[in-house]
N, C-alpha and C. Protein backbone atom coordinates (compact mmCIF):
# COMPACT_ATOMS: atom_id res chain seq x y z
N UNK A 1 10.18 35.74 3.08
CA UNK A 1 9.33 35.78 4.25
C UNK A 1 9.00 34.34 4.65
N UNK A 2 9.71 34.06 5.47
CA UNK A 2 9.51 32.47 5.80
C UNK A 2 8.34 32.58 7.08
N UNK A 3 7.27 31.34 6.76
CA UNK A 3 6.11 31.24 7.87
C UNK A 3 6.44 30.05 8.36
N UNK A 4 5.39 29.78 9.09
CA UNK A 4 5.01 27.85 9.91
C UNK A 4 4.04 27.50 8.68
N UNK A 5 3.94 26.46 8.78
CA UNK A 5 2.43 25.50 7.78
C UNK A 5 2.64 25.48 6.33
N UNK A 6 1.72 25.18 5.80
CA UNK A 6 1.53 24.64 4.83
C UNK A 6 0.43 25.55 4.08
N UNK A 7 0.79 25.81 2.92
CA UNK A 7 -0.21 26.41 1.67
C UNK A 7 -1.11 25.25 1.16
N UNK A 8 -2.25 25.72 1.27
CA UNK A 8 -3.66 24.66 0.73
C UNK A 8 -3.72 25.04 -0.63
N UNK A 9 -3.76 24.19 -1.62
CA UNK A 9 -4.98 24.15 -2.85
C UNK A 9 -6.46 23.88 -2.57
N UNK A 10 -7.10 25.05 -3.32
CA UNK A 10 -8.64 24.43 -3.59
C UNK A 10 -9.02 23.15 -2.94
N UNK A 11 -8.31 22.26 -4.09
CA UNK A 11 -8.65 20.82 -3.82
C UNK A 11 -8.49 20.11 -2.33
N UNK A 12 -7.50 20.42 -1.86
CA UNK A 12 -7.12 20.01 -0.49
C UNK A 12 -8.25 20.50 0.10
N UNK A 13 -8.76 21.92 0.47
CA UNK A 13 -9.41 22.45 1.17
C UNK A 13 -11.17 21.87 0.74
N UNK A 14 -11.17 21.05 -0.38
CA UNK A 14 -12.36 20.56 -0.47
C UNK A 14 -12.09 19.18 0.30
N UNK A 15 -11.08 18.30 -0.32
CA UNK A 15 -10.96 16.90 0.45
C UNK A 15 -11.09 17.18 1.77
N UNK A 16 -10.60 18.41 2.31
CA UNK A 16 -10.91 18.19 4.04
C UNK A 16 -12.05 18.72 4.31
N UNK A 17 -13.07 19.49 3.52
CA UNK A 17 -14.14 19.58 4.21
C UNK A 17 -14.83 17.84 3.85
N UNK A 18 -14.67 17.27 3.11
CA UNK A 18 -15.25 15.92 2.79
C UNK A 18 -15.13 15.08 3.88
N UNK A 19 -14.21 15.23 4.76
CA UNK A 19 -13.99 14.40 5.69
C UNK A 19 -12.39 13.75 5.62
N UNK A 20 -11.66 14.15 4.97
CA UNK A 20 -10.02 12.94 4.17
C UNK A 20 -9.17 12.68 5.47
N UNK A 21 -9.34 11.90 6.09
CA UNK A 21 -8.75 11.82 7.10
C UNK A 21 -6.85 11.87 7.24
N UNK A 22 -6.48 11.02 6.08
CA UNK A 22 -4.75 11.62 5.77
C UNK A 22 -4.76 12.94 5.96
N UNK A 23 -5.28 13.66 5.39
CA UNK A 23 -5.18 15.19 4.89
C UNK A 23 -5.48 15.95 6.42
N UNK A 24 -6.32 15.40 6.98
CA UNK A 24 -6.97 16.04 8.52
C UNK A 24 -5.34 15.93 9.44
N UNK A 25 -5.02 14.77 9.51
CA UNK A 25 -3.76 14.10 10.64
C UNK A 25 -2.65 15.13 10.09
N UNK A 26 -2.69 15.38 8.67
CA UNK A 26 -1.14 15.91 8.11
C UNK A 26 -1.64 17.60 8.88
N UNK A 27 -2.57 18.07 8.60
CA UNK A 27 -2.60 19.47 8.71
C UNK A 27 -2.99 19.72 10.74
N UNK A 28 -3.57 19.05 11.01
CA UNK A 28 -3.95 18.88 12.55
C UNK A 28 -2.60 20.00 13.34
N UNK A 29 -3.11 20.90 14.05
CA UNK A 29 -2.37 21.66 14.84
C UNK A 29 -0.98 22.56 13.97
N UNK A 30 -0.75 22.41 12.49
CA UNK A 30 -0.47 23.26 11.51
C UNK A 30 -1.01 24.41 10.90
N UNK A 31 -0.48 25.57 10.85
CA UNK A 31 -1.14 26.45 10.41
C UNK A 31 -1.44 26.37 8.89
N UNK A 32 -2.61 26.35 8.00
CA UNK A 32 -2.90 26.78 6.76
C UNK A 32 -3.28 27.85 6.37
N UNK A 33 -2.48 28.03 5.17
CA UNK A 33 -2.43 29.72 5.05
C UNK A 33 -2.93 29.44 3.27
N UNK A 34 -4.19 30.44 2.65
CA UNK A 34 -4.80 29.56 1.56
C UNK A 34 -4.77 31.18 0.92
N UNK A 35 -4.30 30.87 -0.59
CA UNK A 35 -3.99 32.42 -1.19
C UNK A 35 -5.64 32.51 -1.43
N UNK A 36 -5.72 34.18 -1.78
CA UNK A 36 -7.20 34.60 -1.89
C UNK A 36 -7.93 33.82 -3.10
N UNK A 37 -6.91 33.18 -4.11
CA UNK A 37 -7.54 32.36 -5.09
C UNK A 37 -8.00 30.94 -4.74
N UNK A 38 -7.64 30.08 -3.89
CA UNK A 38 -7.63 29.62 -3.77
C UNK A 38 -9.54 29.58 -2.41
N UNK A 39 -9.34 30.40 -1.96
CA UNK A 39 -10.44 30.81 -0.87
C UNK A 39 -11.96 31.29 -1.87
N UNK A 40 -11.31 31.62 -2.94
CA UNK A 40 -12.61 32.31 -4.06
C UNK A 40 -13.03 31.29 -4.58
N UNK A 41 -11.93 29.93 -5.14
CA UNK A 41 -12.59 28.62 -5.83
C UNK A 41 -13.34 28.12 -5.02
N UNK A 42 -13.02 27.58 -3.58
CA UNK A 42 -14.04 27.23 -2.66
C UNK A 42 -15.18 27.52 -2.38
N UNK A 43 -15.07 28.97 -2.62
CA UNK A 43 -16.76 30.01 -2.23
C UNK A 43 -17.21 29.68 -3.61
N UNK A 44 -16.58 29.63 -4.57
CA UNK A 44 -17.55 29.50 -6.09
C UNK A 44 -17.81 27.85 -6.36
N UNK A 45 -17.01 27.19 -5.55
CA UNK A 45 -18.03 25.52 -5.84
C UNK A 45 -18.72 25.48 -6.48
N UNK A 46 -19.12 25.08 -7.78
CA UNK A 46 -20.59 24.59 -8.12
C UNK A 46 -21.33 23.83 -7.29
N UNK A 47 -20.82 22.49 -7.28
CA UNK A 47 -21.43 21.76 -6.03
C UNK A 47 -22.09 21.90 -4.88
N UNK A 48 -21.75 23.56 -4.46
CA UNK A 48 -21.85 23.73 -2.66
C UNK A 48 -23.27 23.79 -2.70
N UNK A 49 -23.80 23.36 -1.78
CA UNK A 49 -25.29 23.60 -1.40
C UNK A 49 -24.90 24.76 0.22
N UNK A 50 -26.07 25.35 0.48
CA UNK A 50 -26.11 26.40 1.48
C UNK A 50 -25.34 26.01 2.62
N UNK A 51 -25.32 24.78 3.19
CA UNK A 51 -24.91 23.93 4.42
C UNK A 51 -23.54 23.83 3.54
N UNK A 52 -23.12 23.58 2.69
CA UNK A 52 -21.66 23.44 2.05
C UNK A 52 -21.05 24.78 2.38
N UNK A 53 -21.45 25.85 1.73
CA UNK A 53 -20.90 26.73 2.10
C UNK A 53 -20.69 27.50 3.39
N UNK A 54 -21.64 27.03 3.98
CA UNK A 54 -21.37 27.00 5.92
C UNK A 54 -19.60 26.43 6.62
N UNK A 55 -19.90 25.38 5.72
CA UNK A 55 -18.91 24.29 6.24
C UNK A 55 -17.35 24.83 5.66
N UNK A 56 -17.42 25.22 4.62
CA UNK A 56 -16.94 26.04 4.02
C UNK A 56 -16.50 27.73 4.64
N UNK A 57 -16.51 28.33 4.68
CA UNK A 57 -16.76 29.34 5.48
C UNK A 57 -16.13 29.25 6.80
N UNK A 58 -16.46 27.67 7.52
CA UNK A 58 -16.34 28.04 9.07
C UNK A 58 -14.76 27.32 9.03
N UNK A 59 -14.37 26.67 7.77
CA UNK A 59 -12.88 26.04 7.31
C UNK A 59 -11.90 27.13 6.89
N UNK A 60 -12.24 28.09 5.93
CA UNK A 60 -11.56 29.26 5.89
C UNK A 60 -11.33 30.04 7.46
N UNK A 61 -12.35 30.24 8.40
CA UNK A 61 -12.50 31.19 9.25
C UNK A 61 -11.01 30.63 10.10
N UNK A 62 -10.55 28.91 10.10
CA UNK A 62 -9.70 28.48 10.84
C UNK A 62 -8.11 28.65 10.20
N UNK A 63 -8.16 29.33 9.07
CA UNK A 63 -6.54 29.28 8.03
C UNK A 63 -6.44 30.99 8.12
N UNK A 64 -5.59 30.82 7.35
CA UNK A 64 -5.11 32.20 7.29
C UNK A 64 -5.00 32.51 5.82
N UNK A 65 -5.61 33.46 5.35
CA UNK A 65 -5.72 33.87 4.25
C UNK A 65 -5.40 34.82 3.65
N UNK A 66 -4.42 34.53 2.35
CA UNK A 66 -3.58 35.67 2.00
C UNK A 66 -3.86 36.27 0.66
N UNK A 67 -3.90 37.80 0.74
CA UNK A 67 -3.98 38.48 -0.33
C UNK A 67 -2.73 38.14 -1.18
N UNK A 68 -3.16 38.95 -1.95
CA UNK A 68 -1.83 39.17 -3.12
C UNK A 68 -0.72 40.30 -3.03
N UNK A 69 0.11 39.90 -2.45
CA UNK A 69 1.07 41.20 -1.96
C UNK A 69 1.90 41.51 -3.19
N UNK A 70 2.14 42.52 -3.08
CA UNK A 70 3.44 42.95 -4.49
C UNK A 70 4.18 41.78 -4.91
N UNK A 71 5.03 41.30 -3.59
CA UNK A 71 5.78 39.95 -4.23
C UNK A 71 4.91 38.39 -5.01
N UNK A 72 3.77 39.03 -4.59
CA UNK A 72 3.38 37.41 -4.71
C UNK A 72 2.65 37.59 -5.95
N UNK A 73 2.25 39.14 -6.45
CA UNK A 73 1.72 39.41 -7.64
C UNK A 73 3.11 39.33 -8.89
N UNK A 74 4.31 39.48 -8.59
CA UNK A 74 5.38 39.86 -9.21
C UNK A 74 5.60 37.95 -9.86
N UNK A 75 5.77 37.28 -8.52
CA UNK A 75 6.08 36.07 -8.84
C UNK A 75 4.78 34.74 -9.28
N UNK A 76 3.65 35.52 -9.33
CA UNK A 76 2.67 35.20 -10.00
C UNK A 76 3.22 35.48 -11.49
N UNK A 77 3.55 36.53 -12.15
CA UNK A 77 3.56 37.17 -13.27
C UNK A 77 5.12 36.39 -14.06
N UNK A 78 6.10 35.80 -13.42
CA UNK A 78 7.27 35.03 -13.80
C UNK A 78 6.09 33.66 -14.15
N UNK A 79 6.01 32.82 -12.98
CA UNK A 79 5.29 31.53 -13.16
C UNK A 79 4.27 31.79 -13.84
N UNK A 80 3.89 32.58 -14.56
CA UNK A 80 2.46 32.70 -15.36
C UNK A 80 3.39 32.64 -17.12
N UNK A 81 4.69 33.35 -16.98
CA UNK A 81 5.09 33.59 -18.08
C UNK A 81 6.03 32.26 -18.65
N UNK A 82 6.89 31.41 -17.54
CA UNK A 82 7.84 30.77 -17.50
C UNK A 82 7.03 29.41 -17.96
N UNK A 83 5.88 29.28 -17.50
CA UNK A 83 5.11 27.81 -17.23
C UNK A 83 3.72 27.54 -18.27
N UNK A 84 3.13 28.76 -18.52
CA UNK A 84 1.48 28.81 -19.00
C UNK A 84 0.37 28.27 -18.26
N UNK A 85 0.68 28.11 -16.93
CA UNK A 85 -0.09 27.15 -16.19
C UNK A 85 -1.24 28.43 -16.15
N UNK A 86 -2.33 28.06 -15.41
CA UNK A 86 -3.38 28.78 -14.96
C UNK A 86 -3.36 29.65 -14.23
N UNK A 87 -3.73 31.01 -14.63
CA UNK A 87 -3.66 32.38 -13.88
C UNK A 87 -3.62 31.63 -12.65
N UNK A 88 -4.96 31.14 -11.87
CA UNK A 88 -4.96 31.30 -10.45
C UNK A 88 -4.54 30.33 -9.42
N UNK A 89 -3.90 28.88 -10.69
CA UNK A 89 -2.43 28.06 -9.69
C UNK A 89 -1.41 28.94 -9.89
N UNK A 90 -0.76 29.74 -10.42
CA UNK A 90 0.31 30.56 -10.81
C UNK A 90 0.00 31.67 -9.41
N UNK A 91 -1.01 31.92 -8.85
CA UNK A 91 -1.29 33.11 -7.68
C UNK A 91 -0.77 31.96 -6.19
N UNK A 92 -1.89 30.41 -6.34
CA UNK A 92 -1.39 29.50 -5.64
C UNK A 92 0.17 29.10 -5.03
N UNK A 93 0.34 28.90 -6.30
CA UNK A 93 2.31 28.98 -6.13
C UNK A 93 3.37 29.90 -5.98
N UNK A 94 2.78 31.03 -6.16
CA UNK A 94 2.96 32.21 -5.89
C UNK A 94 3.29 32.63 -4.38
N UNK A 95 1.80 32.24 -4.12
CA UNK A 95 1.77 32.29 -2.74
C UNK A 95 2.65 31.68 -1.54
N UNK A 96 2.85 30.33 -2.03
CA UNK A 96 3.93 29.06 -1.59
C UNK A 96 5.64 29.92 -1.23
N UNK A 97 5.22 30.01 -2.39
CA UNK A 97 6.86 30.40 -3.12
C UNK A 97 7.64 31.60 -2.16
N UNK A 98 6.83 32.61 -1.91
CA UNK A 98 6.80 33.80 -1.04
C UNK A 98 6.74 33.41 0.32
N UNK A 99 5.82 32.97 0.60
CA UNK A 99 5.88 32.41 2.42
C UNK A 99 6.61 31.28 2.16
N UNK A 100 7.54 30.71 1.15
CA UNK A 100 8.32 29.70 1.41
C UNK A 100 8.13 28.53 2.48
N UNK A 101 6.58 28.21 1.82
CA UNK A 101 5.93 26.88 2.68
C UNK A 101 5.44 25.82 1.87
N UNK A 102 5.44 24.87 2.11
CA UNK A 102 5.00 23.54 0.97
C UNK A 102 3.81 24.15 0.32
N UNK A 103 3.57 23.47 -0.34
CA UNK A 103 2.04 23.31 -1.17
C UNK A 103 1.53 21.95 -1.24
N UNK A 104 0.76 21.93 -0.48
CA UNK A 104 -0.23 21.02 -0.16
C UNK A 104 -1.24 20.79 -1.62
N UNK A 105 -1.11 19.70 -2.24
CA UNK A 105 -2.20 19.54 -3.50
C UNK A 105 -2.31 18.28 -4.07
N UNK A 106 -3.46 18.31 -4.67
CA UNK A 106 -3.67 17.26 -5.59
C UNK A 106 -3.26 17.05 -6.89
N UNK A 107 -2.84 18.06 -7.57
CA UNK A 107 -2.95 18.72 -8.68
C UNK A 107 -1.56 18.33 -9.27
N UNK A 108 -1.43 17.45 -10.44
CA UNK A 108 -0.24 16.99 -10.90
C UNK A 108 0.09 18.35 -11.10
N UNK A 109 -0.34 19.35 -12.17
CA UNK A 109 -0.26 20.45 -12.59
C UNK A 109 1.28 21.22 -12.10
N UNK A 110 1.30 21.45 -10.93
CA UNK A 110 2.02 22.03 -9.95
C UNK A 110 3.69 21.53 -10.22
N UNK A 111 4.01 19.98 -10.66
CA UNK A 111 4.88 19.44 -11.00
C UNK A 111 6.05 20.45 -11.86
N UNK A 112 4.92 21.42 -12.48
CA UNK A 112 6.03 22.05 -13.55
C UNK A 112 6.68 23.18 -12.82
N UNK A 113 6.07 23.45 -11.47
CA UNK A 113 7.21 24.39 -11.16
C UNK A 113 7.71 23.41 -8.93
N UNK A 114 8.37 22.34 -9.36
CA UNK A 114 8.82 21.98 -8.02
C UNK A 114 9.73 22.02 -7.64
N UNK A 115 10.89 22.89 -8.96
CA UNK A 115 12.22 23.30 -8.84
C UNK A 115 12.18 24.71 -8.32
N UNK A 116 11.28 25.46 -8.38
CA UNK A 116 10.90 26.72 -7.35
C UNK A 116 10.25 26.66 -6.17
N UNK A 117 9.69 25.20 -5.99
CA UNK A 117 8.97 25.56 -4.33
C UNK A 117 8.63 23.99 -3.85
N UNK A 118 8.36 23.81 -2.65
CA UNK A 118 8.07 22.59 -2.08
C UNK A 118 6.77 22.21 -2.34
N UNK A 119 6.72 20.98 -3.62
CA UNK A 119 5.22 20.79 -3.61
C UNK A 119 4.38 19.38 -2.87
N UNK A 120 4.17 18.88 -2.13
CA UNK A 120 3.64 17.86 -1.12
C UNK A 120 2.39 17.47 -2.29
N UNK A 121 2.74 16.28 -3.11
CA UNK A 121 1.63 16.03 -3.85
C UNK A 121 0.60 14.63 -2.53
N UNK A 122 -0.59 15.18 -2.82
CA UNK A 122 -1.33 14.49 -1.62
C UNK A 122 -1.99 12.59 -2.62
């Protein structure tokens, strides 16, 4: 299932509510499409204060946000087995992998699977 844009990590989606201006110019008039794990780390911030999660909130309201479809639960369950990485980068890349769109991240982590998907380390 090939899309337009770019898959967000967590992290990305925090650097741009911070203000990251690279990160703003790269995604500007691109669609971001952010798996449901990735949308749940954001809402669970420790950090967020009430106005955070506003800001938050009104950043999701502009991406597109994707459940976990059969395929993306299936190829969650390979990269969970193949790698040991973390249940919910394994849903992240998952997600990538299926809409066959970069992954946008900070996260060296991701390195171990860039022979399955396009990873854009930021």
């Amino acid at each position: 299932m090939k899309a337009d844009g770019y898959v967000a990590d967590s992290n990305v989606l925090i650097d741009l509510l911070k203000g990251d201006s690279t990160i703003k110019k790269l995604v500007r008039g691109v669609p971001i499409h952010v798996s449901f794990m990735s949308e749940v780390e954001v809402l669970a911030w420790p950090k967020a204060s009430k106005a955070d999660l506003e800001m938050i909130r009104a950043l999701l309201s502009q991406c597109i946000i994707v459940d976990p479809s059969p395929a993306i639960k299936d190829t969650t369950v390979v990269l969970r087995s193949g790698t040991k990485m973390r249940i919910a980068d394994c849903f992240v890349a998952a997600t990538a992998r299926v809409l066959e769109l970069p992954l946008l991240t900070r996260d060296k982590g991701f390195k171990k699977v860039a022979q399955l998907l396009t990873v854009e380390m930021l």
